[in-house]
Protein backbone atom coordinates (compact mmCIF):
# COMPACT_ATOMS: atom_id res chain seq x y z
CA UNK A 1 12.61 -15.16 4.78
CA UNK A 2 16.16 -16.26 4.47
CA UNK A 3 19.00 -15.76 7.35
CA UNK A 4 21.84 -13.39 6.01
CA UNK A 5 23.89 -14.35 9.60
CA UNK A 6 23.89 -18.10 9.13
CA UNK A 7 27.65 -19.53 7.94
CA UNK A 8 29.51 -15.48 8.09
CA UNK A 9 32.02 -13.81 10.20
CA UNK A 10 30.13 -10.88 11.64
CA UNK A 11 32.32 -7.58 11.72
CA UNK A 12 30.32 -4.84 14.34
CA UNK A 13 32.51 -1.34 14.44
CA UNK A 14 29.80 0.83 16.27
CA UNK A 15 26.10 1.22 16.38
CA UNK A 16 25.64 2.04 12.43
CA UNK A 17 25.42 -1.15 11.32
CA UNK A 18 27.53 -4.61 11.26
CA UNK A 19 29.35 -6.30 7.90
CA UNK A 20 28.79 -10.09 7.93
CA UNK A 21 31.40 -11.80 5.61
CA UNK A 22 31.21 -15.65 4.03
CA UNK A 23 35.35 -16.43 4.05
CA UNK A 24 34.74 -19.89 2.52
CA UNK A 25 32.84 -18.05 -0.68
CA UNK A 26 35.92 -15.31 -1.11
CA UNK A 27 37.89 -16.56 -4.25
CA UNK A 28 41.93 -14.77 -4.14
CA UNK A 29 41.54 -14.48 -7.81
CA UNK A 30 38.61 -12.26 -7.77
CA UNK A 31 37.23 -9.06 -6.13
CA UNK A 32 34.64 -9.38 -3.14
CA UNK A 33 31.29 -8.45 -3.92
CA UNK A 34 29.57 -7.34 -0.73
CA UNK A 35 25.45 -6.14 -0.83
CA UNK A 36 23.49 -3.29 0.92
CA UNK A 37 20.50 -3.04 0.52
CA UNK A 38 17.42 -0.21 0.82
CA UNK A 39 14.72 1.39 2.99
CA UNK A 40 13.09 -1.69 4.12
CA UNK A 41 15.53 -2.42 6.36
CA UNK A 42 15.20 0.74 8.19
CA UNK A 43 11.58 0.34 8.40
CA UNK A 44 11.82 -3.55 9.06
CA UNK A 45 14.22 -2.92 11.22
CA UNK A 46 13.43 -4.86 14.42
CA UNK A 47 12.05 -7.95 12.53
CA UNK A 48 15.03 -8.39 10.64
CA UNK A 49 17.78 -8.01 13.86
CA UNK A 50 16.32 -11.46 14.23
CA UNK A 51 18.70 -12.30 11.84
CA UNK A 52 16.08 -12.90 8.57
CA UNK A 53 15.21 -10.59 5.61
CA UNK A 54 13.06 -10.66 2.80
CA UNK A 55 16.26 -9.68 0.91
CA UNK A 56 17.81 -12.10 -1.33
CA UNK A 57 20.66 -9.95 -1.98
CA UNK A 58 22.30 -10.39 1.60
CA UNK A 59 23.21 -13.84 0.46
CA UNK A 60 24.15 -13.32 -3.22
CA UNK A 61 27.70 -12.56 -2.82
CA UNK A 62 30.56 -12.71 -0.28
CA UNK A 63 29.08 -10.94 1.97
CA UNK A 64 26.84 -8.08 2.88
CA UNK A 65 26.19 -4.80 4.90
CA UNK A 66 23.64 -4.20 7.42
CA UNK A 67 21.74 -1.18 9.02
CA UNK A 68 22.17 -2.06 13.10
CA UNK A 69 21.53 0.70 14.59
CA UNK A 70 18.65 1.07 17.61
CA UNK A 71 15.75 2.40 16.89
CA UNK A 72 15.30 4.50 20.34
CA UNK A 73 18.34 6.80 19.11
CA UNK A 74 17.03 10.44 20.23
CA UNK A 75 19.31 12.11 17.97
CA UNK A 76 17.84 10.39 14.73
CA UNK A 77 20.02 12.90 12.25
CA UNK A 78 23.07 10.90 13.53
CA UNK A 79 21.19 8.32 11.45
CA UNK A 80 22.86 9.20 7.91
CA UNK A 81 25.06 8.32 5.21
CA UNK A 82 27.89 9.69 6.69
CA UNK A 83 27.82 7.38 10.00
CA UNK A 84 26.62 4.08 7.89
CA UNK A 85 29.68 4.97 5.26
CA UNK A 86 32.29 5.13 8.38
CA UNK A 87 30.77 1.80 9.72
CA UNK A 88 30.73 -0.07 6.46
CA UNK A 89 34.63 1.49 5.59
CA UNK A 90 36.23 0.63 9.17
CA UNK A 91 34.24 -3.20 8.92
CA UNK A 92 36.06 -3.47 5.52
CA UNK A 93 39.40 -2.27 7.18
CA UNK A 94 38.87 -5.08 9.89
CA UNK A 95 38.01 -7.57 7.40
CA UNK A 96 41.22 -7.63 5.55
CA UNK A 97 39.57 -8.76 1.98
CA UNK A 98 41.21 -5.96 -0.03
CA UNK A 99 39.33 -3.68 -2.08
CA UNK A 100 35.72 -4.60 -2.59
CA UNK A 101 33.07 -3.81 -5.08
CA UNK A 102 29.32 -3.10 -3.41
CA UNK A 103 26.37 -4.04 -5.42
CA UNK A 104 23.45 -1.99 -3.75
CA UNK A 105 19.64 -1.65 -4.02
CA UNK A 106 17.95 1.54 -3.29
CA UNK A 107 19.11 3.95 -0.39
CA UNK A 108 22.00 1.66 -0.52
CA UNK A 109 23.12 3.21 -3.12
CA UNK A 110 23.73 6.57 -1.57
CA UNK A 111 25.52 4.67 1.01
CA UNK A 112 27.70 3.02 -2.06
CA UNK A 113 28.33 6.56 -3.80
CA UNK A 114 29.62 8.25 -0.35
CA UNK A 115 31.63 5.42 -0.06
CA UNK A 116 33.47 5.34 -3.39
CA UNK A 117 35.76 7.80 -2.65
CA UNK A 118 37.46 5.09 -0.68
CA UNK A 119 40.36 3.27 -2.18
CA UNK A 120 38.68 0.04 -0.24
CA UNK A 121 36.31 0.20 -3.07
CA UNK A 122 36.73 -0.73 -6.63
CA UNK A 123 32.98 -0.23 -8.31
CA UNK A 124 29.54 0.82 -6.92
CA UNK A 125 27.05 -1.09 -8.59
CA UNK A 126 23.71 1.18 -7.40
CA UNK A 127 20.04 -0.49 -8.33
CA UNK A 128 17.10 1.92 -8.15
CA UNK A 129 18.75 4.30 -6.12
CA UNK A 130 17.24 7.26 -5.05
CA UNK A 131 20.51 9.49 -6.40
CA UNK A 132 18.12 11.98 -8.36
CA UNK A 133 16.13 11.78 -5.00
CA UNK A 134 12.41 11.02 -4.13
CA UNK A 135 9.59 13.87 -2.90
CA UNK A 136 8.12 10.93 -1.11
CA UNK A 137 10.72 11.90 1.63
CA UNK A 138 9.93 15.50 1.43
CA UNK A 139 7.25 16.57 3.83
CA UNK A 140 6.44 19.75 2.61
CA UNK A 141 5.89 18.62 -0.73
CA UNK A 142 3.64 15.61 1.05
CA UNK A 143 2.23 18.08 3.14
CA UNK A 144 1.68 20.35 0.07
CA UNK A 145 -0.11 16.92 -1.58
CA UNK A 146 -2.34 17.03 1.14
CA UNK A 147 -3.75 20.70 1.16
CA UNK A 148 -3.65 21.05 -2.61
CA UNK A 149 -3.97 18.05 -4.64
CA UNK A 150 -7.34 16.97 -6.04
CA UNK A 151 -8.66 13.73 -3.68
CA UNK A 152 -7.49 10.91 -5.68
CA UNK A 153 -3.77 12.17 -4.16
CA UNK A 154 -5.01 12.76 -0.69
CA UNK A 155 -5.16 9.39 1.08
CA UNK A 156 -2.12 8.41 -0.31
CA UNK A 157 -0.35 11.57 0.87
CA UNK A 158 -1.90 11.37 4.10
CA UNK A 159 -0.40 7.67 3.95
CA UNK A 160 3.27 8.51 3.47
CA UNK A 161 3.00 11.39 5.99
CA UNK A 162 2.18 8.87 8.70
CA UNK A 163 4.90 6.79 7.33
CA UNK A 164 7.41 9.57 7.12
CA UNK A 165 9.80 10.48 9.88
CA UNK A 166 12.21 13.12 8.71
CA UNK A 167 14.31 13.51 11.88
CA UNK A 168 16.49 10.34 10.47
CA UNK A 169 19.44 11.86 8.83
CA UNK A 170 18.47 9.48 5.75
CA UNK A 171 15.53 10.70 4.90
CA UNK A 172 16.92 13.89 4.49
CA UNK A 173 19.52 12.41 1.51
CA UNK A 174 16.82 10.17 0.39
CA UNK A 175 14.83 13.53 -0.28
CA UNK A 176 17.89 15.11 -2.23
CA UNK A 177 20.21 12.27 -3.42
CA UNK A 178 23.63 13.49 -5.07
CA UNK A 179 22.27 17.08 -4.85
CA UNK A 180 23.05 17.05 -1.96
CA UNK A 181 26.88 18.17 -0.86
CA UNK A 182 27.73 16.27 1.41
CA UNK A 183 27.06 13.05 -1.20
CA UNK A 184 27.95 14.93 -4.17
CA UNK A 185 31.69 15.93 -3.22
CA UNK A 186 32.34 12.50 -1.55
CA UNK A 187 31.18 10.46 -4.91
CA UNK A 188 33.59 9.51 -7.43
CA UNK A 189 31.62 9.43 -10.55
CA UNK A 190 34.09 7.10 -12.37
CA UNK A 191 33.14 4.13 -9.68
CA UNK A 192 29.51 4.32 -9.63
CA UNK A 193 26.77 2.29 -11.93
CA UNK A 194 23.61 3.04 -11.72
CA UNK A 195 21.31 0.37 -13.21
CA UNK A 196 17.70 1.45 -13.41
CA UNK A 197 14.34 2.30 -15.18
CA UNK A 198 11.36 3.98 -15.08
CA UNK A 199 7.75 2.46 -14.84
CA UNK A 200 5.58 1.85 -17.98
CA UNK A 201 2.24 3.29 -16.66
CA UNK A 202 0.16 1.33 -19.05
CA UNK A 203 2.02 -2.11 -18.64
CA UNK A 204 2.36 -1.51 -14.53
CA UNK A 205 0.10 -4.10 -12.38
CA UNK A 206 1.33 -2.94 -9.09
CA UNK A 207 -1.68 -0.44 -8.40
CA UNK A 208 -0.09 0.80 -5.34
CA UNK A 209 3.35 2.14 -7.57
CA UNK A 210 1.01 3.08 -10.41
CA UNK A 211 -0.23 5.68 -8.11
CA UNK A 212 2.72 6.14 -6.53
CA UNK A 213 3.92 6.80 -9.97
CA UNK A 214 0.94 9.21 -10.89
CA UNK A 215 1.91 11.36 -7.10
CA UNK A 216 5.63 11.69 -8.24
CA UNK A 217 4.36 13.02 -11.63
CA UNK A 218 2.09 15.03 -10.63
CA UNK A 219 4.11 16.84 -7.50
CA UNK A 220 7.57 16.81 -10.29
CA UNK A 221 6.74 16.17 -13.52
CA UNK A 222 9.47 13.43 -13.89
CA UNK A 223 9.75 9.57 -14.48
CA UNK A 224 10.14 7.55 -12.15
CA UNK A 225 9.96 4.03 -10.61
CA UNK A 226 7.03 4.49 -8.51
CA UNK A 227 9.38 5.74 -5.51
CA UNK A 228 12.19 7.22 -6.55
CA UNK A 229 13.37 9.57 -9.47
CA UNK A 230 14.75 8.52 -13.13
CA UNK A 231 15.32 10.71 -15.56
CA UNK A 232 18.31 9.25 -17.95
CA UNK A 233 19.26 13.25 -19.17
CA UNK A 234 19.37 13.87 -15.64
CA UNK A 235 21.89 11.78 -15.21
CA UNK A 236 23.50 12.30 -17.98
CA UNK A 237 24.30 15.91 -17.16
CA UNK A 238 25.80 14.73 -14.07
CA UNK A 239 28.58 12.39 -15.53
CA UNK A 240 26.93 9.28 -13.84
CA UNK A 241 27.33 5.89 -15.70
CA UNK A 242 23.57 4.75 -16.26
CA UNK A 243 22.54 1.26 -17.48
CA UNK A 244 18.77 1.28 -18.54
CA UNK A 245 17.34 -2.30 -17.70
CA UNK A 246 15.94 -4.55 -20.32
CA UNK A 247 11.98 -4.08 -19.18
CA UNK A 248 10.30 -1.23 -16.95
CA UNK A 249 10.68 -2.63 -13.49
CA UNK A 250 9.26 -0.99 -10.70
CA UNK A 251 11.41 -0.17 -7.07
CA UNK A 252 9.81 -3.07 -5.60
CA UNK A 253 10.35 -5.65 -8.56
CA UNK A 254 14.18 -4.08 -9.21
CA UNK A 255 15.17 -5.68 -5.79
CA UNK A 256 14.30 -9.58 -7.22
CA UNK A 257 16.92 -11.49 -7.32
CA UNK A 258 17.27 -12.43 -11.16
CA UNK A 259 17.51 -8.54 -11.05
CA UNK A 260 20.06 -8.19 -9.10
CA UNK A 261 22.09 -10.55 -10.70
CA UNK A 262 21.00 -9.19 -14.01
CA UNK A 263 22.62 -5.85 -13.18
CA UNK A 264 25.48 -7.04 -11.48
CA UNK A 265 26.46 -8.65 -14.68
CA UNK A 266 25.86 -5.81 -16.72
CA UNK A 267 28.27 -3.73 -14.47
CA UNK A 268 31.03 -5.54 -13.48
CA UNK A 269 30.89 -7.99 -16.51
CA UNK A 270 31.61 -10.96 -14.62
């Protein structure tokens, strides 16, 4: 575990979340790279307020973005892109670092392409992101897995349905990416990166994403890296920028941080 508080300025707007910003690592000759990352930090959310994350990307760059909002929220659809992009925009406002560019890692990225539209930021660098979206945060298609799919689906289903909690606003976009409006018509398409892959079934030794993998096929009949959608035509037709990584990761190896610096130097070049 690493602390992503320790030696940065922390910036806290509202309830969203709260930018933490190294001033001594800011060079004036280059654009600020600040990270946000994915879904674990909603789900680890308590353990990591400690001020520690399994993340290595929180302390990659000049700073970093993080989810800080209270899990006991009763109106959990407040819990969205929408609120998270305000937070992240006013913290950079406060800051006074100019315009930034955001290297992201999963649901991060949605935060990233909602964000672009902003003049406070230069390029969205989005790893893994669920921007195609994922049915592992659709419940009726879980549900669906449950009632219809032959066994070898079924506990697995049955797995994420316990896990999933669709009355956060997130899960919604997490379920329908850029196809969604809201993301789609905030998202300027000549700022964001995505840098991605899909699984190789036969060289995959995560058995968990291998049948994660198999559930996505099976319930979409698209590639994907065990939790969230890649289809390079996809994207394609949308006008997105897509950089196919070197080897098939998987979601969980694409958040490493040789991969993270990997793709930010594929994006930004520098």
């Amino acid at each position: 575990m690493i602390n992503y508080r320790k030696g940065k300025e922390k910036i806290k707007i509202d309830e969203y979340g709260s930018l933490y910003i190294d001033y001594d690592k800011i060079n004036p000759n280059e654009r600020p790279i600040i990270y946000i990352g994915g879904q674990m930090e909603h789900r680890c959310h308590i353990l990591e307020q400690t001020g520690y994350t399994a993340d290595p990307g929180h302390n990659m760059f000049d700073g970093s973005w993080f989810y800080d909002y209270s899990t006991l929220t009763k109106d959990k659809s407040n819990i969205n892109v929408q609120n998270f992009t305000k937070n992240l925009l006013d913290a950079l406002k406060q800051a006074h670092i100019g315009a930034v560019d955001l290297v992201t890692e999963s649901y991060g990225g949605l935060i990233g392409a909602y964000a672009s539209s902003s003049p406070l930021i230069h390029k969205v660098v989005a790893i893994h992101p669920p921007i195609l979206g994922t049915p592992l945060a659709n419940k009726k298609l879980i549900r669906y897995a449950i009632k219809q799919l032959e066994f070898e689906y079924k506990l697995l289903a049955h797995l994420i349905n316990i896990i999933l909690n669709d009355q956060y606003g997130f899960e919604q976009e997490n379920k329908n990416g850029i196809y969604d409006s809201r993301i789609r018509d905030n998202t300027d398409l000549s700022k964001l990166i995505v840098v991605g892959s899909h699984i190789d079934y036969n060289t995959e030794k995560n058995e968990l994403i291998k049948s994660l993998y198999k559930l996505i096929l099976k319930l979409t009949n698209k590639q994907s890296d065990g939790v969230v959608i890649f289809e390079p035509s996809e994207l394609q037709k949308l006008g997105i920028t897509y950089i196919e990584e070197d080897t098939h990761l998987s979601h969980f190896d694409a958040g490493s941080k040789e991969n993270i610096e990997k793709a930010k130097i594929k994006a930004l070049k520098r």
